[in-house]
N, C-alpha and C. Protein backbone atom coordinates (compact mmCIF):
# COMPACT_ATOMS: atom_id res chain seq x y z
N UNK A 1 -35.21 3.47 -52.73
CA UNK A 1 -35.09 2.11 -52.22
C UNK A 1 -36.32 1.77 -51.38
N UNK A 2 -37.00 0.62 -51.60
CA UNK A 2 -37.86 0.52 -51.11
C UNK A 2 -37.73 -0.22 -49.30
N UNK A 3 -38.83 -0.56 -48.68
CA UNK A 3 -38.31 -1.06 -47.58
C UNK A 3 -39.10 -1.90 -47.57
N UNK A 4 -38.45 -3.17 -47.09
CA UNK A 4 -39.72 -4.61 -47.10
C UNK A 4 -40.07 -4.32 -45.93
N UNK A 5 -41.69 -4.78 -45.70
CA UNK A 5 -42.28 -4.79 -44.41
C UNK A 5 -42.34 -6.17 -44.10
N UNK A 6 -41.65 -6.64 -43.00
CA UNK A 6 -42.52 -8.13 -42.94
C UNK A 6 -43.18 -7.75 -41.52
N UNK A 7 -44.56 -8.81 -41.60
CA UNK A 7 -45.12 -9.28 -40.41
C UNK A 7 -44.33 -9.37 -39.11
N UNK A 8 -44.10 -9.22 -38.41
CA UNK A 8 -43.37 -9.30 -37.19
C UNK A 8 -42.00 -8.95 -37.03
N UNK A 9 -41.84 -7.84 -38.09
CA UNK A 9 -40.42 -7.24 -37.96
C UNK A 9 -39.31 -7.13 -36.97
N UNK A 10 -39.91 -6.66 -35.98
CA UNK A 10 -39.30 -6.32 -35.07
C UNK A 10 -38.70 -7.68 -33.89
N UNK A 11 -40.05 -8.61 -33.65
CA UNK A 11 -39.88 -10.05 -33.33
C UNK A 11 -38.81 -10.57 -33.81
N UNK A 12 -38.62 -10.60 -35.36
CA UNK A 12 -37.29 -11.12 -36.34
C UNK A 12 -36.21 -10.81 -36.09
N UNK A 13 -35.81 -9.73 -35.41
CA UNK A 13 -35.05 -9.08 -35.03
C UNK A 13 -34.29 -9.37 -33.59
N UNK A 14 -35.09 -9.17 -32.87
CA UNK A 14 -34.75 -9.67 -31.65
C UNK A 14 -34.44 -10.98 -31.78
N UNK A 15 -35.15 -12.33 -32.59
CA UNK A 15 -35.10 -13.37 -32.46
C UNK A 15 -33.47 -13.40 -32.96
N UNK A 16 -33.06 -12.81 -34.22
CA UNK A 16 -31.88 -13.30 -34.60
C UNK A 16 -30.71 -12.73 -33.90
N UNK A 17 -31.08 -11.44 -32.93
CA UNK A 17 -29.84 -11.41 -32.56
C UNK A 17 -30.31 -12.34 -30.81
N UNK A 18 -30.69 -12.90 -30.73
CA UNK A 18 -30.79 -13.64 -29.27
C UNK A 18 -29.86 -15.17 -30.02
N UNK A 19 -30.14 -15.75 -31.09
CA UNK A 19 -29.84 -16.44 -31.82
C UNK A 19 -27.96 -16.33 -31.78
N UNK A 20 -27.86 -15.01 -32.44
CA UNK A 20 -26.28 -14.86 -32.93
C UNK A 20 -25.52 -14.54 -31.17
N UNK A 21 -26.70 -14.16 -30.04
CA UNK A 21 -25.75 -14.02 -28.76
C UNK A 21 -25.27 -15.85 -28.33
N UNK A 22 -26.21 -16.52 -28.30
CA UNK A 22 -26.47 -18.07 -27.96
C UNK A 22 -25.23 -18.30 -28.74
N UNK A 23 -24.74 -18.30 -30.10
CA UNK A 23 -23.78 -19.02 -31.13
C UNK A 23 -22.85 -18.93 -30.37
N UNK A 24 -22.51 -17.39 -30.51
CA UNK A 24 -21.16 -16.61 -29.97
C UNK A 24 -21.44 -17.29 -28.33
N UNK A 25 -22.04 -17.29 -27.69
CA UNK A 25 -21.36 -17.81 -26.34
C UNK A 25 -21.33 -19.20 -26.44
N UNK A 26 -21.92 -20.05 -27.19
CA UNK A 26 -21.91 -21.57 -26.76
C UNK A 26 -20.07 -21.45 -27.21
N UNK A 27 -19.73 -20.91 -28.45
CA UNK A 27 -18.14 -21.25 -28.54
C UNK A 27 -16.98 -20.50 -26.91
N UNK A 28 -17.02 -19.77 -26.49
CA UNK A 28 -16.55 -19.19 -25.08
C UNK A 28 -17.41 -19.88 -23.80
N UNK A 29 -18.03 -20.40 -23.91
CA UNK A 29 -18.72 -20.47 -22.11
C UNK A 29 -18.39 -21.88 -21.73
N UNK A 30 -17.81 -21.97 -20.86
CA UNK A 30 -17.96 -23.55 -20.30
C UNK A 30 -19.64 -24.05 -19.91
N UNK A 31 -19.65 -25.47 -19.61
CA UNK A 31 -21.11 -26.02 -20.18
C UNK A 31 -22.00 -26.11 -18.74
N UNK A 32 -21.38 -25.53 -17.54
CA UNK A 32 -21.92 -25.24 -16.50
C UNK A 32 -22.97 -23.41 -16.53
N UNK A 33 -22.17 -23.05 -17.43
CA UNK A 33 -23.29 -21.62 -18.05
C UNK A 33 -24.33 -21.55 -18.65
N UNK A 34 -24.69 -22.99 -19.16
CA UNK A 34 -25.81 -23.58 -20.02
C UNK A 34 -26.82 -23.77 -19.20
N UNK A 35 -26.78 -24.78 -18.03
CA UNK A 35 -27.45 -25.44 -16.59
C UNK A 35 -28.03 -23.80 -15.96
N UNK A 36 -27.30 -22.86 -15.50
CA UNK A 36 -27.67 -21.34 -14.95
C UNK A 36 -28.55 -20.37 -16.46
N UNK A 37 -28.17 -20.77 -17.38
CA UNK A 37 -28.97 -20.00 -18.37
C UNK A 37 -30.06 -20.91 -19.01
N UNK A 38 -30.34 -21.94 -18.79
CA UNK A 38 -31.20 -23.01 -18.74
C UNK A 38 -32.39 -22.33 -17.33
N UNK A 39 -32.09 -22.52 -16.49
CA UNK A 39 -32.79 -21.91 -15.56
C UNK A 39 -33.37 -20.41 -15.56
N UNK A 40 -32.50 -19.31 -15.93
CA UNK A 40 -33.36 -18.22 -16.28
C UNK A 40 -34.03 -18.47 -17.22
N UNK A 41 -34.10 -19.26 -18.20
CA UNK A 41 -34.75 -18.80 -19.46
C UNK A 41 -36.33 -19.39 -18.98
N UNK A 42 -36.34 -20.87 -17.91
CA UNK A 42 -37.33 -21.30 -17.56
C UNK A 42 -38.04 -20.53 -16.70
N UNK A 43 -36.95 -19.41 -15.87
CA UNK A 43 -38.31 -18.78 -14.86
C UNK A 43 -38.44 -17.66 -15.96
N UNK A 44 -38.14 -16.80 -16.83
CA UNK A 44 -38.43 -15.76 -17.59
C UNK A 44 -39.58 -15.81 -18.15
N UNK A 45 -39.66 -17.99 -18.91
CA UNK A 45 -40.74 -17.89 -19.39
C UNK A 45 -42.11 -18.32 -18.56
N UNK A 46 -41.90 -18.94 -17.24
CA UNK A 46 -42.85 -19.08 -16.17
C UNK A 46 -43.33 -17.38 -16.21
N UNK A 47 -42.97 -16.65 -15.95
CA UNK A 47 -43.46 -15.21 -15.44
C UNK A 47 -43.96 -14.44 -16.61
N UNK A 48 -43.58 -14.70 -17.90
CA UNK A 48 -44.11 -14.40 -19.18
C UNK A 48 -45.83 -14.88 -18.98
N UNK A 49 -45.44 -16.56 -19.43
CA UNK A 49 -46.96 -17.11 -19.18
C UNK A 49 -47.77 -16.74 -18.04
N UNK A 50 -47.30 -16.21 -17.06
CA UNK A 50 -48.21 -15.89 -15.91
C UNK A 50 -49.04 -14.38 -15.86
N UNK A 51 -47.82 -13.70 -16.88
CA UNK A 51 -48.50 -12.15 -16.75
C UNK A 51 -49.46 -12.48 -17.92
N UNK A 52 -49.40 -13.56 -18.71
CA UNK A 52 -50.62 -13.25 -19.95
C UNK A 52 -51.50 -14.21 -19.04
C-alpha cells in the first residue's frame, strides 16, 4: 500500500482536527464560550506574529 505524501501533511492534520473540535463544541457550548475563545485565539495569534 502505498502512502500519499502531501505537502503540509502534518498542518492538514492538525487543521482538521481543530476544525472537527470547533463543530463538536459549537453544538454543546453556550455562545458566551465563543466571546472567551474568540479572545484566546486573538492573543495566541498576537504572540505567534510577534515571535516570527
Amino acid at each position: 500500500m502505498r502512502r500519499i505524501c502531501l505537502r503540509g501533511g502534518k498542518k492538514l492534520g492538525i487543521l482538521f482536527l481543530t476544525l472537527g473540535s470547533i463543530i463538536i463544541l459549537a453544538l454543546i457550548m453556550p455562545p458566551i464560550f465563543w466571546c472567551f475563545a474568540l479572545g484566546v485565539a486573538l492573543i495566541c495569534a498576537g504572540l505567534a506574529l510577534l515571535k516570527h
